[in-house]
C-alpha atoms as a PDB file:
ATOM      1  CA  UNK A   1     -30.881  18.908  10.290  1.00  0.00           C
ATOM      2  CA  UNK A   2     -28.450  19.658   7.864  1.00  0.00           C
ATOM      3  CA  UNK A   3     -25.799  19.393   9.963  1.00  0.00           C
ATOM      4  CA  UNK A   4     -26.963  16.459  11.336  1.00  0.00           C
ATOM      5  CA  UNK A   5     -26.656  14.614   8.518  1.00  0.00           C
ATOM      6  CA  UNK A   6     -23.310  16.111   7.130  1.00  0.00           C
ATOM      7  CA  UNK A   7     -21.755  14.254  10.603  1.00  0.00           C
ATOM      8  CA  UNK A   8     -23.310  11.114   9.777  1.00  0.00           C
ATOM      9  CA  UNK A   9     -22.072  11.406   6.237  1.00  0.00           C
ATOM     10  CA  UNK A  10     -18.421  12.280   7.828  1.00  0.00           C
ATOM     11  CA  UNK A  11     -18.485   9.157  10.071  1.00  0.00           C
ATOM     12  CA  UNK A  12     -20.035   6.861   7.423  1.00  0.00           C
ATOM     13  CA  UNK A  13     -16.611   7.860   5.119  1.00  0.00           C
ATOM     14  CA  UNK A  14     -14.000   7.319   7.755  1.00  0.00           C
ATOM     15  CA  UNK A  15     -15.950   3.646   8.859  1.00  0.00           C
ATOM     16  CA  UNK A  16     -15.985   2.777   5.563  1.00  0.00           C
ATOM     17  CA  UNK A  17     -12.424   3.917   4.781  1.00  0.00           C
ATOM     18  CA  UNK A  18     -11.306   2.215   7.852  1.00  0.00           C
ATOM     19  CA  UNK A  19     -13.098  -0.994   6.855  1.00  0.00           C
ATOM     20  CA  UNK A  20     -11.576  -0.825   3.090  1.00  0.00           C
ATOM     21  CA  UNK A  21      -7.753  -0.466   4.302  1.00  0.00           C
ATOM     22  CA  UNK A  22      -8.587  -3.306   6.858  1.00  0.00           C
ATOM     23  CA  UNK A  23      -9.435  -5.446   4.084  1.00  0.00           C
ATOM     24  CA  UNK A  24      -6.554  -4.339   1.729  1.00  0.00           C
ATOM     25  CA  UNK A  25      -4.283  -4.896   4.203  1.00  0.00           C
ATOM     26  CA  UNK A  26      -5.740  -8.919   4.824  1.00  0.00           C
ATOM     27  CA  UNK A  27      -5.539  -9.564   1.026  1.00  0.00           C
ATOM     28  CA  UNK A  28      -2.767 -11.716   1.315  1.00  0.00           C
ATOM     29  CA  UNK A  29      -3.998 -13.795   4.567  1.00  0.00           C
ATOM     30  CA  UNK A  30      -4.857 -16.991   2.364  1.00  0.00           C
ATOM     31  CA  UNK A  31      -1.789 -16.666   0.329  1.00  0.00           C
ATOM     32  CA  UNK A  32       0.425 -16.894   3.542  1.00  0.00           C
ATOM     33  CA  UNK A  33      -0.502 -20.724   3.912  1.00  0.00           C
ATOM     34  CA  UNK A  34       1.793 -21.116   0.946  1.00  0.00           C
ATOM     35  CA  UNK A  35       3.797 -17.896   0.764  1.00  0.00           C
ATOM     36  CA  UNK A  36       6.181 -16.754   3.586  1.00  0.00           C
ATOM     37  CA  UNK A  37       7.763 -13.150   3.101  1.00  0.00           C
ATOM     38  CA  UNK A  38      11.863 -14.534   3.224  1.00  0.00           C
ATOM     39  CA  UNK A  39      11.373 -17.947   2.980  1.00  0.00           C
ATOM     40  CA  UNK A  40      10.219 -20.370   0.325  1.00  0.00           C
ATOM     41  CA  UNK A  41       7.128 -22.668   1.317  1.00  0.00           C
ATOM     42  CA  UNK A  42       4.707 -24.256  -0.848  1.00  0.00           C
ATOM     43  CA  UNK A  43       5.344 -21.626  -3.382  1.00  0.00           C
ATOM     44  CA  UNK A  44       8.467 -18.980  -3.294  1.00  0.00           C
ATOM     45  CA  UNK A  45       8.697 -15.907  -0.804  1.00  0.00           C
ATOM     46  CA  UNK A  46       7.231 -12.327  -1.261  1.00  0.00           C
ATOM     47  CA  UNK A  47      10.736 -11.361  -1.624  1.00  0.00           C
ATOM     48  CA  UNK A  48      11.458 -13.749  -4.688  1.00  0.00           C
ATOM     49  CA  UNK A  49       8.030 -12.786  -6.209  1.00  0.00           C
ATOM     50  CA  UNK A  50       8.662  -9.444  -5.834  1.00  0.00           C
ATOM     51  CA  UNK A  51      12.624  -9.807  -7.632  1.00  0.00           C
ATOM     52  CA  UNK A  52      10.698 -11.645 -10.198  1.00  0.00           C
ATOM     53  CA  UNK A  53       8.261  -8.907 -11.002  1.00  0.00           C
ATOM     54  CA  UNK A  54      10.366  -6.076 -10.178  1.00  0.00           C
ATOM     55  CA  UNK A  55       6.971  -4.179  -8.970  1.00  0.00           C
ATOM     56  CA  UNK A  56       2.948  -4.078  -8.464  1.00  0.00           C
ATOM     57  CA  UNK A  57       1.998  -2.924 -11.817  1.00  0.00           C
ATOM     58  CA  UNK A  58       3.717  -5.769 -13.636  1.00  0.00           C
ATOM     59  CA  UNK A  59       2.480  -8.706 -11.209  1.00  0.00           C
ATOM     60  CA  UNK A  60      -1.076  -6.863 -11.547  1.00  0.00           C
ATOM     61  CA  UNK A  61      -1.087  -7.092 -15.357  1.00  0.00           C
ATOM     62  CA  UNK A  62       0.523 -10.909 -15.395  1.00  0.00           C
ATOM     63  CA  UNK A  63      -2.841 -11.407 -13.066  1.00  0.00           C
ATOM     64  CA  UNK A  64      -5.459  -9.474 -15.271  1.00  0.00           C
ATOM     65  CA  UNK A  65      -4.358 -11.388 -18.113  1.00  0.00           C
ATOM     66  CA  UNK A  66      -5.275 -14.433 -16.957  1.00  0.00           C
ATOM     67  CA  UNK A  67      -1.683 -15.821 -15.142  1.00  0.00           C
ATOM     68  CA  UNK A  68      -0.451 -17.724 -17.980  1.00  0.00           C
ATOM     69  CA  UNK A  69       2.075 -20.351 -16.988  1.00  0.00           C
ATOM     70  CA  UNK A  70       4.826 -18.490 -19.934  1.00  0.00           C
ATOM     71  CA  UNK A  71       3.806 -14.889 -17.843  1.00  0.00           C
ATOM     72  CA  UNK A  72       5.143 -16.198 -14.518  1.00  0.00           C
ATOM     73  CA  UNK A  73       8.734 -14.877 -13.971  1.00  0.00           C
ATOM     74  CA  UNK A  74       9.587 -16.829 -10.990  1.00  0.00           C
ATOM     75  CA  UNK A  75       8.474 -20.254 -12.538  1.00  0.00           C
ATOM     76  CA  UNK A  76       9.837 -19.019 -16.055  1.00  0.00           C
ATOM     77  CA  UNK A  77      13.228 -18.658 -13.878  1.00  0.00           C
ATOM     78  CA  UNK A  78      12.873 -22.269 -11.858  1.00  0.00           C
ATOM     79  CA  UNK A  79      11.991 -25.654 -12.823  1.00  0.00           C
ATOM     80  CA  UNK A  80      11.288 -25.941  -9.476  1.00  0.00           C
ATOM     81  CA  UNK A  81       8.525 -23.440  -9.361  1.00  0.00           C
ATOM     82  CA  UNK A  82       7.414 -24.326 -13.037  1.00  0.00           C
ATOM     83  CA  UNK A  83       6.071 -27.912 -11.972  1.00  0.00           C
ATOM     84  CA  UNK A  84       3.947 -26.173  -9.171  1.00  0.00           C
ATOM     85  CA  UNK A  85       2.742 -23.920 -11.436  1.00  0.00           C
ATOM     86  CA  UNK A  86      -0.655 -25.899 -11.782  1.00  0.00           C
ATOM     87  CA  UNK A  87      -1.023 -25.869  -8.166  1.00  0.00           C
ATOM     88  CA  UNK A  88      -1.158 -22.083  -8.120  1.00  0.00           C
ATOM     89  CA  UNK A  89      -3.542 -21.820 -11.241  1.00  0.00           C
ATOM     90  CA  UNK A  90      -6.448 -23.463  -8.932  1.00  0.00           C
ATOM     91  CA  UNK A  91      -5.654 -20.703  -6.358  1.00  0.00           C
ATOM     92  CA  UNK A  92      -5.522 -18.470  -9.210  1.00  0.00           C
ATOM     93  CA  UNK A  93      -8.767 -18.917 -10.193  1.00  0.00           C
ATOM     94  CA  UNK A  94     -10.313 -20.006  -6.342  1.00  0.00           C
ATOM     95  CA  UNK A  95      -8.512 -17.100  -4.625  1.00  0.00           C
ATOM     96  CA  UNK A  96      -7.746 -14.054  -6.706  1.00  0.00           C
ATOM     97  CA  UNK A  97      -9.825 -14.177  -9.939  1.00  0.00           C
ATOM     98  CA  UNK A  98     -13.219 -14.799  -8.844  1.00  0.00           C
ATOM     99  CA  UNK A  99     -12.869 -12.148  -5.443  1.00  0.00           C
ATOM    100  CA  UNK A 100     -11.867  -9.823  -8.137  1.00  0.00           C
ATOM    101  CA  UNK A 101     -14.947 -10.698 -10.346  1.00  0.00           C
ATOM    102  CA  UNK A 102     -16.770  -9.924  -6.924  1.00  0.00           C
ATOM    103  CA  UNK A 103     -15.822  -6.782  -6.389  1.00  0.00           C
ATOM    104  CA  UNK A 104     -13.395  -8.019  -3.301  1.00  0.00           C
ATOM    105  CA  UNK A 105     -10.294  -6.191  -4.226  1.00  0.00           C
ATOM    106  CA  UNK A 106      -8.489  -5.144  -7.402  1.00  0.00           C
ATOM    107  CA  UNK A 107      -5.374  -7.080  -9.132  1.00  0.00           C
ATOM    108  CA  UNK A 108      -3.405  -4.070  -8.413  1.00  0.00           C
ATOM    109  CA  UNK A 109      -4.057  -3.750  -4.547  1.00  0.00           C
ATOM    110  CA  UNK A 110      -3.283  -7.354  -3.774  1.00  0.00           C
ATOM    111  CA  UNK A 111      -0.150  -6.889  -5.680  1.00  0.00           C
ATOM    112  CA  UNK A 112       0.313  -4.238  -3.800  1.00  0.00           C
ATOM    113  CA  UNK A 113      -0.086  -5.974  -0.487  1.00  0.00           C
ATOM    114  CA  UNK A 114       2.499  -8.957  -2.022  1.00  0.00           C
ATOM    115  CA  UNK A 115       4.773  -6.034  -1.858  1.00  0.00           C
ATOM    116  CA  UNK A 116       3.976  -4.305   1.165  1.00  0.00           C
ATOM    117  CA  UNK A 117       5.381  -7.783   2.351  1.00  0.00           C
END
């Protein structure tokens, strides 16, 4: 019985560890309508983001402090980017802040999917 149950255990982990990379690697599926990796849509490119930001960590931490307008590198570097800005606090708060409330991800792995990109 023991053993039984030890398998079960084993193939509840790896489902569950599949399902978990699945969805770390989808975080940025929404974010694509305005994002494109090399080329500036609605909002700039992963690439310019990550220039901006330099890496994860510090785009995490602009996030988990509440993605001030004054925090944002690329729209501190653009007037362009700065007039949008109040577009991307709605999807801010819609898309990133309350899935993270929920339990949905972290700040840190969908800024580490923004540079996976």
């Amino acid at each position: 019985m023991k053993k039984v149950l030890l398998i079960a255990a084993a193939i509840s982990a790896v489902s569950f560890a599949g399902l978990s990379t699945a969805t770390a690697g989808d975080l940025t599926k929404k974010c694509k309508s305005c994002h494109a990796t090399d080329k500036d849509k609605v909002g700039p490119s992963f690439k310019k983001i990550q220039a901006a930001y330099g890496d994860a960590a510090t785009l995490a931490a602009v996030w988990e402090s509440g993605f001030a307008v004054d925090d944002r590198k690329v729209a501190a570097g653009d007037a362009k980017w700065k007039k949008k800005a109040k577009v991307m606090s709605g999807q801010y708060k819609n898309l990133i802040k309350k899935k993270v409330a929920k339990g949905k991800f972290t700040y840190k792995e969908l800024a580490d999917a923004v540079f996976a990109k």
